[in-house]
C-alpha atoms as a PDB file:
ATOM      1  CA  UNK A   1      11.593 -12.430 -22.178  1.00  0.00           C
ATOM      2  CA  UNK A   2       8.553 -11.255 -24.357  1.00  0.00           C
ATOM      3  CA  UNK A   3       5.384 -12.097 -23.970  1.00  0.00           C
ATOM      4  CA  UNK A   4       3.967 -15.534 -25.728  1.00  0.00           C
ATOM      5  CA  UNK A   5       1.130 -14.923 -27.611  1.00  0.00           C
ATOM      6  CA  UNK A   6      -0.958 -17.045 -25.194  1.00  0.00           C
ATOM      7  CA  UNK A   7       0.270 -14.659 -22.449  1.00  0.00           C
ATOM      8  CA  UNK A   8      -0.520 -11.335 -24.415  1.00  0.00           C
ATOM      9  CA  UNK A   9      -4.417 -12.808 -25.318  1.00  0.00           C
ATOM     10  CA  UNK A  10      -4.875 -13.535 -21.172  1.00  0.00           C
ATOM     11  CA  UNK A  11      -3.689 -10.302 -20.680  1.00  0.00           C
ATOM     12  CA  UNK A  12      -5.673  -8.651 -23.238  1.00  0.00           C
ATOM     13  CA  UNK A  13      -8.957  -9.823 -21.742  1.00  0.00           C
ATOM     14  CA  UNK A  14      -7.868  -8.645 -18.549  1.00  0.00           C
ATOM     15  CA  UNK A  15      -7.154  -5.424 -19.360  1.00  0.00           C
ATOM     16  CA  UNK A  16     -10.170  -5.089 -21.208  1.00  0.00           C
ATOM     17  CA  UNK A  17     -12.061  -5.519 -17.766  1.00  0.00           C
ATOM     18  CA  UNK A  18      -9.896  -3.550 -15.940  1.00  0.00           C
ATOM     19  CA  UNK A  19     -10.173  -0.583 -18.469  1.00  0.00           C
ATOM     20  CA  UNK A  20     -13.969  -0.714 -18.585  1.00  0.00           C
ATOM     21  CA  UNK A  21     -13.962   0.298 -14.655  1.00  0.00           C
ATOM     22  CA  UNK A  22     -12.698   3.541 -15.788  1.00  0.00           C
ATOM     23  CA  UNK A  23     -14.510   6.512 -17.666  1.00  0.00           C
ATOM     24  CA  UNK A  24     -11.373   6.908 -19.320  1.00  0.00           C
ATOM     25  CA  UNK A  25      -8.861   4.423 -20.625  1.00  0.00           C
ATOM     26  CA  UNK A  26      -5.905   6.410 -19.029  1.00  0.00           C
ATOM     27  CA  UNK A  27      -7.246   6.018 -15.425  1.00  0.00           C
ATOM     28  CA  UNK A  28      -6.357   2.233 -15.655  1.00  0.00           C
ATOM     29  CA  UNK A  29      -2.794   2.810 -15.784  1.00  0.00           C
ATOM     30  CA  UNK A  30      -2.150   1.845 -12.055  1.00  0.00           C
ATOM     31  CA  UNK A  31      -3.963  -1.209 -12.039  1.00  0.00           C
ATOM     32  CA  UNK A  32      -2.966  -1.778 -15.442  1.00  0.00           C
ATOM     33  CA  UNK A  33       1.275  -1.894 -13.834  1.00  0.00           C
ATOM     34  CA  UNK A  34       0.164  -4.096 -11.440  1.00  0.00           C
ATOM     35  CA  UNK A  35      -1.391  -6.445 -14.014  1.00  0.00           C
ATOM     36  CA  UNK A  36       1.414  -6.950 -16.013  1.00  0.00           C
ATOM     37  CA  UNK A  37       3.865  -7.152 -12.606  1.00  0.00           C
ATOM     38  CA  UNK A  38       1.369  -9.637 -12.082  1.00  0.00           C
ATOM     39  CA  UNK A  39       2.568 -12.060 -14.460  1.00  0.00           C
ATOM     40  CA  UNK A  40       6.662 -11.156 -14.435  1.00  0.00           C
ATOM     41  CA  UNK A  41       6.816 -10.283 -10.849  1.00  0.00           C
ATOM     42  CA  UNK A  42       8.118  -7.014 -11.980  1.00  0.00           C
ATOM     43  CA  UNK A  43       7.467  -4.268 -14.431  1.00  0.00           C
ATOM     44  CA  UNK A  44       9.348  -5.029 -17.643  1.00  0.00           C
ATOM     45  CA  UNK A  45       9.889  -3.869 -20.600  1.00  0.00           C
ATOM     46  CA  UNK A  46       7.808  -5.597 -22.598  1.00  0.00           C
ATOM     47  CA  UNK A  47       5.004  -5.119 -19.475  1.00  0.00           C
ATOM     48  CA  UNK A  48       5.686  -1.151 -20.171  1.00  0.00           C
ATOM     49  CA  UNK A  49       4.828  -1.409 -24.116  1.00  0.00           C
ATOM     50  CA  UNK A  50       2.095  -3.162 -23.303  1.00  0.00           C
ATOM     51  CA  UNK A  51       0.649  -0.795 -21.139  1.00  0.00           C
ATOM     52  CA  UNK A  52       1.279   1.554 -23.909  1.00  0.00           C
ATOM     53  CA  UNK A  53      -0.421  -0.077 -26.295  1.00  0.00           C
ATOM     54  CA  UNK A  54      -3.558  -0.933 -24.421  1.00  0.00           C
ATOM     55  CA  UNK A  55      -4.017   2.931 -23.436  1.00  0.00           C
ATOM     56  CA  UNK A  56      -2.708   4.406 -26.673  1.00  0.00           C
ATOM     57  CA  UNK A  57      -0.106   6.318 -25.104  1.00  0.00           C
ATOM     58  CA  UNK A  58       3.531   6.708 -24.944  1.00  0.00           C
ATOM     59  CA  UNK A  59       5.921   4.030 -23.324  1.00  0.00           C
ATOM     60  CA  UNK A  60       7.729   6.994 -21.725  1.00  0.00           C
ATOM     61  CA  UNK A  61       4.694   8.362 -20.271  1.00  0.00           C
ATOM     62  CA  UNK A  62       4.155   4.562 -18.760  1.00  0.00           C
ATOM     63  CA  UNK A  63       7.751   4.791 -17.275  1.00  0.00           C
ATOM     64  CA  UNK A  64       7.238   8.339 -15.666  1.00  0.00           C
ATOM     65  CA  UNK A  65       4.312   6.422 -13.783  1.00  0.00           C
ATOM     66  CA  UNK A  66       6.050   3.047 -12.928  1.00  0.00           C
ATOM     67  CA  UNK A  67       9.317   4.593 -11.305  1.00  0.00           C
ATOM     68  CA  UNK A  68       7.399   7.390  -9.393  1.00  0.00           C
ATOM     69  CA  UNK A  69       5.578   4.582  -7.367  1.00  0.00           C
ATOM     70  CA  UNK A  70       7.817   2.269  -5.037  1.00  0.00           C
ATOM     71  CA  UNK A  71       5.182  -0.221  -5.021  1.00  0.00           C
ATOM     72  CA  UNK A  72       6.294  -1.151  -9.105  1.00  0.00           C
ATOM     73  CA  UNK A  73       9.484  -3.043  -9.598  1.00  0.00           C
ATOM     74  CA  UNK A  74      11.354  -2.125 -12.667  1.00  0.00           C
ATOM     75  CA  UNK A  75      13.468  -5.328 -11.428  1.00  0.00           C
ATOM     76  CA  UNK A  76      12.174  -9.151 -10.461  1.00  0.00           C
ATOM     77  CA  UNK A  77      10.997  -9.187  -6.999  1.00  0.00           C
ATOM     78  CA  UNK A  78      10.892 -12.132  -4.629  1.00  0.00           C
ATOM     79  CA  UNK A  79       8.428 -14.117  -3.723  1.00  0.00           C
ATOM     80  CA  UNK A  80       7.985 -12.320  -0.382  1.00  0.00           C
ATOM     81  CA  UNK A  81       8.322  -9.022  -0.072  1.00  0.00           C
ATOM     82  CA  UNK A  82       9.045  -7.679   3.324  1.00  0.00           C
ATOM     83  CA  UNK A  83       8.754  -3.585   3.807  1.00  0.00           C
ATOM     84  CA  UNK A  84      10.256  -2.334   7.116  1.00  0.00           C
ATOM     85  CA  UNK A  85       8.538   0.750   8.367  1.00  0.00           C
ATOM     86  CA  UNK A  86      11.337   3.394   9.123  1.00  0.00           C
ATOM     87  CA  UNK A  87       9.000   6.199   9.314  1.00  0.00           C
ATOM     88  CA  UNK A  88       9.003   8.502  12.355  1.00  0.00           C
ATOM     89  CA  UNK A  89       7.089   6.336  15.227  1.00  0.00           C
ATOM     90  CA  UNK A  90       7.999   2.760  14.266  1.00  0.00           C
ATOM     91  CA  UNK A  91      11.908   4.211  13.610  1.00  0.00           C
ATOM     92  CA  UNK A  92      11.868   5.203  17.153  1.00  0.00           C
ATOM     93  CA  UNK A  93      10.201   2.011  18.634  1.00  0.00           C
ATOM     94  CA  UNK A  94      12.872  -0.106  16.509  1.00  0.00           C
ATOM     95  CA  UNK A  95      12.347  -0.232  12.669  1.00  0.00           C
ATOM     96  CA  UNK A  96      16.178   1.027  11.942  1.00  0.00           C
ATOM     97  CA  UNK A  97      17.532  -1.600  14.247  1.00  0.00           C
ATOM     98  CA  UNK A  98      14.871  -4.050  12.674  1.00  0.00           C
ATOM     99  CA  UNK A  99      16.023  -3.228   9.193  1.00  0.00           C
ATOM    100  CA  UNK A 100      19.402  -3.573  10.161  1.00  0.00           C
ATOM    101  CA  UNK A 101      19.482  -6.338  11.912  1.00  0.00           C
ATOM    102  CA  UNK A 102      17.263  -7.721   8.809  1.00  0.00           C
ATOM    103  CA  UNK A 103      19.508  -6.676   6.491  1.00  0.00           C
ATOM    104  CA  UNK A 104      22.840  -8.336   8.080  1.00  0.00           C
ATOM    105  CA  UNK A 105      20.878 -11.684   8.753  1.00  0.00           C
ATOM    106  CA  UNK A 106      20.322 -12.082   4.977  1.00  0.00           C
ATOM    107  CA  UNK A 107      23.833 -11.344   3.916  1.00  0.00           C
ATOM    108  CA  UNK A 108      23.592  -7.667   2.845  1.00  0.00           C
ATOM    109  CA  UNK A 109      24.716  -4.242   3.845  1.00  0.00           C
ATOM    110  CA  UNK A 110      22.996  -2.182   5.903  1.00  0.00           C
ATOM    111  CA  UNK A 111      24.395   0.820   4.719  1.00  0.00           C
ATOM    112  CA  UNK A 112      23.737   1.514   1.339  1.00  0.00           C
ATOM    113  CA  UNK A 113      21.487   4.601  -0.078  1.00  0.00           C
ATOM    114  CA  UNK A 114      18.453   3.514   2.393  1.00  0.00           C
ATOM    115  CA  UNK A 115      16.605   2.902  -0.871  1.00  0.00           C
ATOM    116  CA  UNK A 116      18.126  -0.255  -2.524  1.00  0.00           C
ATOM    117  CA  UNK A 117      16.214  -3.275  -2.449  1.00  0.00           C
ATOM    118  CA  UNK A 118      17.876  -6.724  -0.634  1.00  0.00           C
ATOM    119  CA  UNK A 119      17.257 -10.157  -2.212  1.00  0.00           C
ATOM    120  CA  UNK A 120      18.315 -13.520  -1.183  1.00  0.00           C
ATOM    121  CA  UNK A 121      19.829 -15.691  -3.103  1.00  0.00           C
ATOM    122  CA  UNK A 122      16.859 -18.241  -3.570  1.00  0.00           C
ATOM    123  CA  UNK A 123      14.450 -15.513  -4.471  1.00  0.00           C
ATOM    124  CA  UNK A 124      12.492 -16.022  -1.789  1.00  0.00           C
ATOM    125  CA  UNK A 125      13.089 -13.057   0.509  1.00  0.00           C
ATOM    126  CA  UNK A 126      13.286  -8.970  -0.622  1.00  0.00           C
ATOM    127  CA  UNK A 127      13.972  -6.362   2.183  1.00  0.00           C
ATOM    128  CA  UNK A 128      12.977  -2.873   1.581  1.00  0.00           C
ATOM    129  CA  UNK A 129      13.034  -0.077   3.779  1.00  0.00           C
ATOM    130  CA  UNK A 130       9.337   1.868   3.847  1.00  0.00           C
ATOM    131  CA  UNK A 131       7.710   5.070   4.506  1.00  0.00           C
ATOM    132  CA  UNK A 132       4.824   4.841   6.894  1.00  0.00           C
ATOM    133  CA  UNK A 133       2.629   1.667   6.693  1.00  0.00           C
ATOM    134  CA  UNK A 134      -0.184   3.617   7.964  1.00  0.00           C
ATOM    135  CA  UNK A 135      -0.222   1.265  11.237  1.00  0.00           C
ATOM    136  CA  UNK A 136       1.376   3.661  13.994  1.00  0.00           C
ATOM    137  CA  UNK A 137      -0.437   2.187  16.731  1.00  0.00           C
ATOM    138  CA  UNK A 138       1.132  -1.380  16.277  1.00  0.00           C
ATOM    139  CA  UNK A 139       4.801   0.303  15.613  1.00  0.00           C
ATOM    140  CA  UNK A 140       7.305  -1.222  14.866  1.00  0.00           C
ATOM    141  CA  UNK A 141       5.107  -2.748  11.619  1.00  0.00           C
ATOM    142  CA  UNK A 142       6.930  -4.621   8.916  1.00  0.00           C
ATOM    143  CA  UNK A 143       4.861  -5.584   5.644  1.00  0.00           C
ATOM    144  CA  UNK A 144       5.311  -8.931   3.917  1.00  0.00           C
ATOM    145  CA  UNK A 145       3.475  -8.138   0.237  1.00  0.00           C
ATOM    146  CA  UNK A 146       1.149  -5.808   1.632  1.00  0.00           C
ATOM    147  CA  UNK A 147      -0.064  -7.933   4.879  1.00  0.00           C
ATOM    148  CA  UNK A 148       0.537  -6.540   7.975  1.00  0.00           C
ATOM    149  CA  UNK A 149       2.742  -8.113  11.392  1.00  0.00           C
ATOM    150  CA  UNK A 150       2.437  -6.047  13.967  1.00  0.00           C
ATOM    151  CA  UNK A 151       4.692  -5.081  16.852  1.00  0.00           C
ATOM    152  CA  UNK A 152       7.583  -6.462  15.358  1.00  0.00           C
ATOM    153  CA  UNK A 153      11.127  -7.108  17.531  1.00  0.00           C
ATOM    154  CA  UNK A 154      14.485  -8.077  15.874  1.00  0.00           C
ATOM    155  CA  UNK A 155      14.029 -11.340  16.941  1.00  0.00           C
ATOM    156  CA  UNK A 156      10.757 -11.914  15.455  1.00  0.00           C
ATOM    157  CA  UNK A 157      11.430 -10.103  12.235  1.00  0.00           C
ATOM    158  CA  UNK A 158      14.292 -13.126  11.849  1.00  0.00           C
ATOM    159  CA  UNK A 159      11.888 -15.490  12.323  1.00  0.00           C
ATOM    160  CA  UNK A 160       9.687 -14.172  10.183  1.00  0.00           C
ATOM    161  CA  UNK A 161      12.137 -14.381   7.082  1.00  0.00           C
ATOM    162  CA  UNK A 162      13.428 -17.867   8.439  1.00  0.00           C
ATOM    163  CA  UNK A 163       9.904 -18.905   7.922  1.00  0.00           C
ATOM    164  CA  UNK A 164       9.346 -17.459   5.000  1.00  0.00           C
ATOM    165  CA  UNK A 165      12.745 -18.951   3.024  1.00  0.00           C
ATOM    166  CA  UNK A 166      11.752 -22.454   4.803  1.00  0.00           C
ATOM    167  CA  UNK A 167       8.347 -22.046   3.716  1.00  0.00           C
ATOM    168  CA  UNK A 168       7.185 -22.434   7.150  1.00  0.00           C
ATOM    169  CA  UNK A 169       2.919 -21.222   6.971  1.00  0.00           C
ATOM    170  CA  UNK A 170       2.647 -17.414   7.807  1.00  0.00           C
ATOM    171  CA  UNK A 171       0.097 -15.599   9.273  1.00  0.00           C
ATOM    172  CA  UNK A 172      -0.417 -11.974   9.164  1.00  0.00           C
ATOM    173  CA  UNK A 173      -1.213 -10.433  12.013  1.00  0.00           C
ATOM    174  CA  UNK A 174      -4.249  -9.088  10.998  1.00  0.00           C
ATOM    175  CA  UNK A 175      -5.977 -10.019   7.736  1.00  0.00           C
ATOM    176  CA  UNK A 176      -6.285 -13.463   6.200  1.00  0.00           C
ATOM    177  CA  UNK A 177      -5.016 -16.511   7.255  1.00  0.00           C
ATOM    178  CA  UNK A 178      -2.859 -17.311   3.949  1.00  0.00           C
ATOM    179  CA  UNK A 179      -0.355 -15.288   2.961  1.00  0.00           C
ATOM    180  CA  UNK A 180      -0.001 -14.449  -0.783  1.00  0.00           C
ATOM    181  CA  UNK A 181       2.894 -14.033  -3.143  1.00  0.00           C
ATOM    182  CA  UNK A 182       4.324 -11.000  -4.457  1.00  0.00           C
ATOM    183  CA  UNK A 183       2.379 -12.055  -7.709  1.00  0.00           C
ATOM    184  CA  UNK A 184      -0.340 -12.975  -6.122  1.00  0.00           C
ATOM    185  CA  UNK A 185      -0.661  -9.451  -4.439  1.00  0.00           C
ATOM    186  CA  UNK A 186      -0.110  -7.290  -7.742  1.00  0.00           C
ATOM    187  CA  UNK A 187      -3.019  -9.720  -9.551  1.00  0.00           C
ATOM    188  CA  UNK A 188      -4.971  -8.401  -6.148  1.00  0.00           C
ATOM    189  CA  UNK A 189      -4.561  -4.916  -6.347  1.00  0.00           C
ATOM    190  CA  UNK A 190      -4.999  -4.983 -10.199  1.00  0.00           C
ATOM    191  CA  UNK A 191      -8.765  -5.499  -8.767  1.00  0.00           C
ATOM    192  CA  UNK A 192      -9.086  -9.070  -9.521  1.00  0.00           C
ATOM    193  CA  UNK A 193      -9.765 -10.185  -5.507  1.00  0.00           C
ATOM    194  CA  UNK A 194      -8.475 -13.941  -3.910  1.00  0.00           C
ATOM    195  CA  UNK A 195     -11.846 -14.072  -2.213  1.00  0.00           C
ATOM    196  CA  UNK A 196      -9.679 -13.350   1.218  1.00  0.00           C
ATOM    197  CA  UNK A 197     -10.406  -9.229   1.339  1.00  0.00           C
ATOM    198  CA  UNK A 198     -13.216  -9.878   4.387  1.00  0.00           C
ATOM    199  CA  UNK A 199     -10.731 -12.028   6.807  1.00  0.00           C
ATOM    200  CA  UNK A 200      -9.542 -10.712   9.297  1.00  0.00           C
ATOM    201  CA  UNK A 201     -10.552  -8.389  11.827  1.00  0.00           C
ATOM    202  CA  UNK A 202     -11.302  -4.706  10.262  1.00  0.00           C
ATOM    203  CA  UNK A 203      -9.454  -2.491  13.575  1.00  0.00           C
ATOM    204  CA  UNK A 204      -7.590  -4.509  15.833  1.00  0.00           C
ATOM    205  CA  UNK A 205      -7.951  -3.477  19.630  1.00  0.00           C
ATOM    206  CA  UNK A 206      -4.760  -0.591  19.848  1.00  0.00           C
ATOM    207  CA  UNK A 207      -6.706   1.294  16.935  1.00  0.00           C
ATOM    208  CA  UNK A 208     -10.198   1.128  19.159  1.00  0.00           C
ATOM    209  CA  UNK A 209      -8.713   2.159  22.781  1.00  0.00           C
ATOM    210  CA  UNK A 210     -10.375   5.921  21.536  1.00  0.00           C
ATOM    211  CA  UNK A 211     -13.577   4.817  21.167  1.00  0.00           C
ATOM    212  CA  UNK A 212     -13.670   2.537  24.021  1.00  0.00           C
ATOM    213  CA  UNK A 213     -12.355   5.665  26.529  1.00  0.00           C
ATOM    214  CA  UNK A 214     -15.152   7.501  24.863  1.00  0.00           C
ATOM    215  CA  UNK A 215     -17.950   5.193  25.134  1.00  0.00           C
ATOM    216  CA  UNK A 216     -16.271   4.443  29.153  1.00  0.00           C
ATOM    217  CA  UNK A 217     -16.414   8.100  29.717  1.00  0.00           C
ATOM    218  CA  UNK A 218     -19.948   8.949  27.968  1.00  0.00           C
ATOM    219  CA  UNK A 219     -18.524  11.079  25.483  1.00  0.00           C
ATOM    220  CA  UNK A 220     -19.387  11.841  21.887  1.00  0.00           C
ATOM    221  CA  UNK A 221     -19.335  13.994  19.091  1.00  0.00           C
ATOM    222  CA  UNK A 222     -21.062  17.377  18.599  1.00  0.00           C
ATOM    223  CA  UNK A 223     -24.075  17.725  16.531  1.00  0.00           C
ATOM    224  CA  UNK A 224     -23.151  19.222  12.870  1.00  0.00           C
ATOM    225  CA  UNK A 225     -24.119  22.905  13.103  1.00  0.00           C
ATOM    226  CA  UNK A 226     -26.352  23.870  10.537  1.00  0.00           C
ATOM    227  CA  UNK A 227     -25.442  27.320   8.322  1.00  0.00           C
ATOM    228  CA  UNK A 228     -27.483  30.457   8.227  1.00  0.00           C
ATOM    229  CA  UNK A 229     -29.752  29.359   5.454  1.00  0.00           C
ATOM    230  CA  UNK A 230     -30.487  25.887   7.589  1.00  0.00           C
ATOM    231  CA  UNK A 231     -28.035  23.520   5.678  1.00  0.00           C
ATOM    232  CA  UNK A 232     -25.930  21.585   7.846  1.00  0.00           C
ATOM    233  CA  UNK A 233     -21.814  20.370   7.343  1.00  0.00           C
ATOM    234  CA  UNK A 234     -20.634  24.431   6.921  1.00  0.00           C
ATOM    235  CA  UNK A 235     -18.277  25.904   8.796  1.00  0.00           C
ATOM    236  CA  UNK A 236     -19.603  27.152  12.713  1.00  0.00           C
ATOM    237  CA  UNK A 237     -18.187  30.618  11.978  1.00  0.00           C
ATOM    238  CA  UNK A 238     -20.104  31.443   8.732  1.00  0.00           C
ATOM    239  CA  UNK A 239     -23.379  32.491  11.002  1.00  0.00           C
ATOM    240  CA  UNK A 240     -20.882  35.032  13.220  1.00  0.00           C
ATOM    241  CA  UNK A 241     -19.089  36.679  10.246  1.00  0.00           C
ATOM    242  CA  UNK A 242     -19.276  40.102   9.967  1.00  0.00           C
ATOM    243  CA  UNK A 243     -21.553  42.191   8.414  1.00  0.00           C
ATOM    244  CA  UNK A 244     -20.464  43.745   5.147  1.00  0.00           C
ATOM    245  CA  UNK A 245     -19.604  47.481   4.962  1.00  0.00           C
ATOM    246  CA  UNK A 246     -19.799  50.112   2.138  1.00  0.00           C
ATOM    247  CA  UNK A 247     -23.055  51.175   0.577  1.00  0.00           C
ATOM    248  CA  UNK A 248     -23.477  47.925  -0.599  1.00  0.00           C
ATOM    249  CA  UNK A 249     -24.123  46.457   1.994  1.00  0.00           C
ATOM    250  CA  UNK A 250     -25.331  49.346   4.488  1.00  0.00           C
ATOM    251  CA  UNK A 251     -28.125  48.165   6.673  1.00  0.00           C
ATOM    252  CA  UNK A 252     -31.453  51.169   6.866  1.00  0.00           C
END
């Protein structure tokens, strides 16, 4: 349904701030999406023109944006959100039989495209398969709007959306200790923060196992080696290349 005219003013003024982050209007248009998804749970139509209008370009150029980027809905979303990682490392540790298993406990088919998007019935549960959620070292990883839970089985993935339709609390694994909604999350990563972005621990102990072998073993990183002319961060083979040949550069 359109906007109301309260809606478009609240919207208006946050634009505004968003926009003024940017040198140029245009940049905005990411946070911009997730503004308006903000407020419909999904990017609509009436979110696209005014995205359009608030950057003075087309509404087609906004839609070439929105449906290139997974992480805009062009339909309404649920409440929770929850992204199976079928990437490479967590596929083999147990995201397809995760998804699947996912997918058949809420009623759907497993085998569709691999793209579409599950929903329950009461809104409050979306399944989506996906690509790498940059967390390899806690595979399998499953999302619930953008919070991670780590080292995920079938079992607890099914008691993860039990908990979620029953709304049972939630914690992410790592990160803060409430959950947000899908709305909640867009508003977020339109750059307008829930005061929640420093809970949590920053690495959790699988990503640190390097460092601590390192620091066990006494090792560490080579000194930067500085170029020819004495400025350091080039490349170690520019002092070795070779010298140049022709008259131009013929030594006397």
């Amino acid at each position: 349904m359109p906007f109301s005219d309260e809606t478009v003013a609240r919207l208006r003024a946050d634009a505004a701030e968003i926009i003024g982050r940017y040198p140029r209007a245009r940049s905005a248009l990411l946070p911009l999406l997730h503004l308006v998804q903000s407020e419909e749970g999904y990017v609509s139509d009436d979110g696209i023109k005014f995205c359009a209008q608030m950057l003075d370009c087309t509404e087609t150029e906004v839609v070439g944006v929105a449906s290139f980027y997974t992480m805009y809905k062009r339909s309404p979303a649920a409440e929770y959100q929850v992204g199976v990682c079928t990437n490479t490392l967590c596929a083999i540790m147990g995201g397809d039989q995760i998804y699947a298993e996912l997918a058949s406990h809420l009623g759907a088919d497993a085998h569709g495209d691999g793209h579409h998007t599950i929903m329950t019935d009461d809104g409050k549960v979306g399944l989506d398969r996906v690509e790498c959620n940059a967390a390899c070292d806690y595979a399998p990883v499953i999302m619930v709007n953008w919070e991670f839970f780590d080292n995920m089985t079938p079992d607890s993935a099914r008691q993860l959306v039990d908990d979620l339709r029953a709304g049972t609390k939630v914690t992410p694994t790592r990160g803060p200790g409430r959950l947000c909604t899908w709305k909640e999350a867009s508003r977020i990563l339109a750059g307008f923060g829930d005061g929640q972005a420093g809970d949590g621990p920053s690495a959790g102990p699988a990503s640190l196992v390097g460092l601590q072998i390192a620091k066990e073993n006494g090792w560490s990183a080579p000194p930067p080696q500085a170029s020819a002319g004495g400025s350091g961060g080039s490349s170690p083979r520019a002092s070795t290349a070779p010298e140049p040949t022709g008259n131009s550069g013929a030594k006397k």
